[in-house]
Protein backbone atom coordinates (compact mmCIF):
# COMPACT_ATOMS: atom_id res chain seq x y z
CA UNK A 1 0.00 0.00 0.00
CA UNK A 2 2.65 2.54 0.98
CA UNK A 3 4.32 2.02 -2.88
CA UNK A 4 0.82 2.85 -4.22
CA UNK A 5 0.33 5.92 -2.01
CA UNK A 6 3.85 7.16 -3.33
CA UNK A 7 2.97 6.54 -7.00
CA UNK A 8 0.12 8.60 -6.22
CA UNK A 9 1.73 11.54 -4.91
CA UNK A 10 4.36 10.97 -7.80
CA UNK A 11 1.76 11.63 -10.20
CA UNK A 12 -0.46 13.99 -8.64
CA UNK A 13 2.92 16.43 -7.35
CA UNK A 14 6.52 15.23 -7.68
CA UNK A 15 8.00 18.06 -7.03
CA UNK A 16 6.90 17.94 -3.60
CA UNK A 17 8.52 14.52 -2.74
CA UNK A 18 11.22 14.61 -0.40
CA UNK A 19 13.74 12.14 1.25
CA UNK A 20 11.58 11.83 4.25
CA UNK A 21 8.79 9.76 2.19
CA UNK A 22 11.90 7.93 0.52
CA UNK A 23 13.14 7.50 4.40
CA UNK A 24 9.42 6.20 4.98
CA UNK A 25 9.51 3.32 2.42
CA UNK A 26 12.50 1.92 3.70
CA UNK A 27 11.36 2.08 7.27
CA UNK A 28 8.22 -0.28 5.88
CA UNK A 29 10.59 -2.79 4.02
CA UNK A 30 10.58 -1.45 0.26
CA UNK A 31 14.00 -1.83 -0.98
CA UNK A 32 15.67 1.20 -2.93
CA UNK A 33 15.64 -0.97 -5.86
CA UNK A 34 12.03 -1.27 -5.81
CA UNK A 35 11.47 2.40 -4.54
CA UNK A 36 13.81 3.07 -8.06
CA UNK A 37 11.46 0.94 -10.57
CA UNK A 38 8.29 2.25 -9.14
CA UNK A 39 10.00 5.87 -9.70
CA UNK A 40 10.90 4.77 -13.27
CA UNK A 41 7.74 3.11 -14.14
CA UNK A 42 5.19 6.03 -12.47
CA UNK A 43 7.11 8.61 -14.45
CA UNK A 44 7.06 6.86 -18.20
CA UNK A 45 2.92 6.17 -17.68
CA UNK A 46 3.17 9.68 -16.87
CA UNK A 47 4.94 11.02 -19.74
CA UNK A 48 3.18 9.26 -21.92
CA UNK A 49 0.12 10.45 -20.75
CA UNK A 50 1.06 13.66 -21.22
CA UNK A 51 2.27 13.38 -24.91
CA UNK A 52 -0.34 11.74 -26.24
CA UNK A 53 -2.96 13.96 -24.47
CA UNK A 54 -0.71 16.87 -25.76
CA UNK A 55 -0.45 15.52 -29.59
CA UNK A 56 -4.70 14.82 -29.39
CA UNK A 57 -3.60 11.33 -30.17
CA UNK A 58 -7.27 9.18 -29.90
CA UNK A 59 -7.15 4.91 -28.95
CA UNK A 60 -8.41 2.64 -31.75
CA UNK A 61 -11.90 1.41 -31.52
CA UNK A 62 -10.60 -2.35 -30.89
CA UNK A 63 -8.65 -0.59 -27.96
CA UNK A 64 -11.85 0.30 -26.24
CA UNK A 65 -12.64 4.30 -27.47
């Protein structure tokens, strides 16, 4: 749960992250490796998101639009 609460906040705000939430996962037993790929993986959805909402790009019917 904590991992999903911190991709949250990545996507909603990650400017605002600090060491203290990084400090947080560890103290719960995420590894920095894990803490790393979650990072990684948030941020790609994320971007993108954000180009294809920027370039007006529309899903294929068979995709579900």
């Amino acid at each position: 749960m904590a991992l999903l609460e911190y991709t949250e906040r990545i996507t909603r705000d990650a400017a605002s992250m600090t060491r203290t939430e990084i400090q947080r996962l560890r103290e719960k037993g995420v590894s920095d490796e894990e803490i790393l790929h979650t990072v990684e993986i948030a941020s790609y959805f994320n971007y993108i998101n954000r180009v294809t909402d920027a370039l007006g790009v529309e899903l294929e019917s068979e995709w579900g639009a």
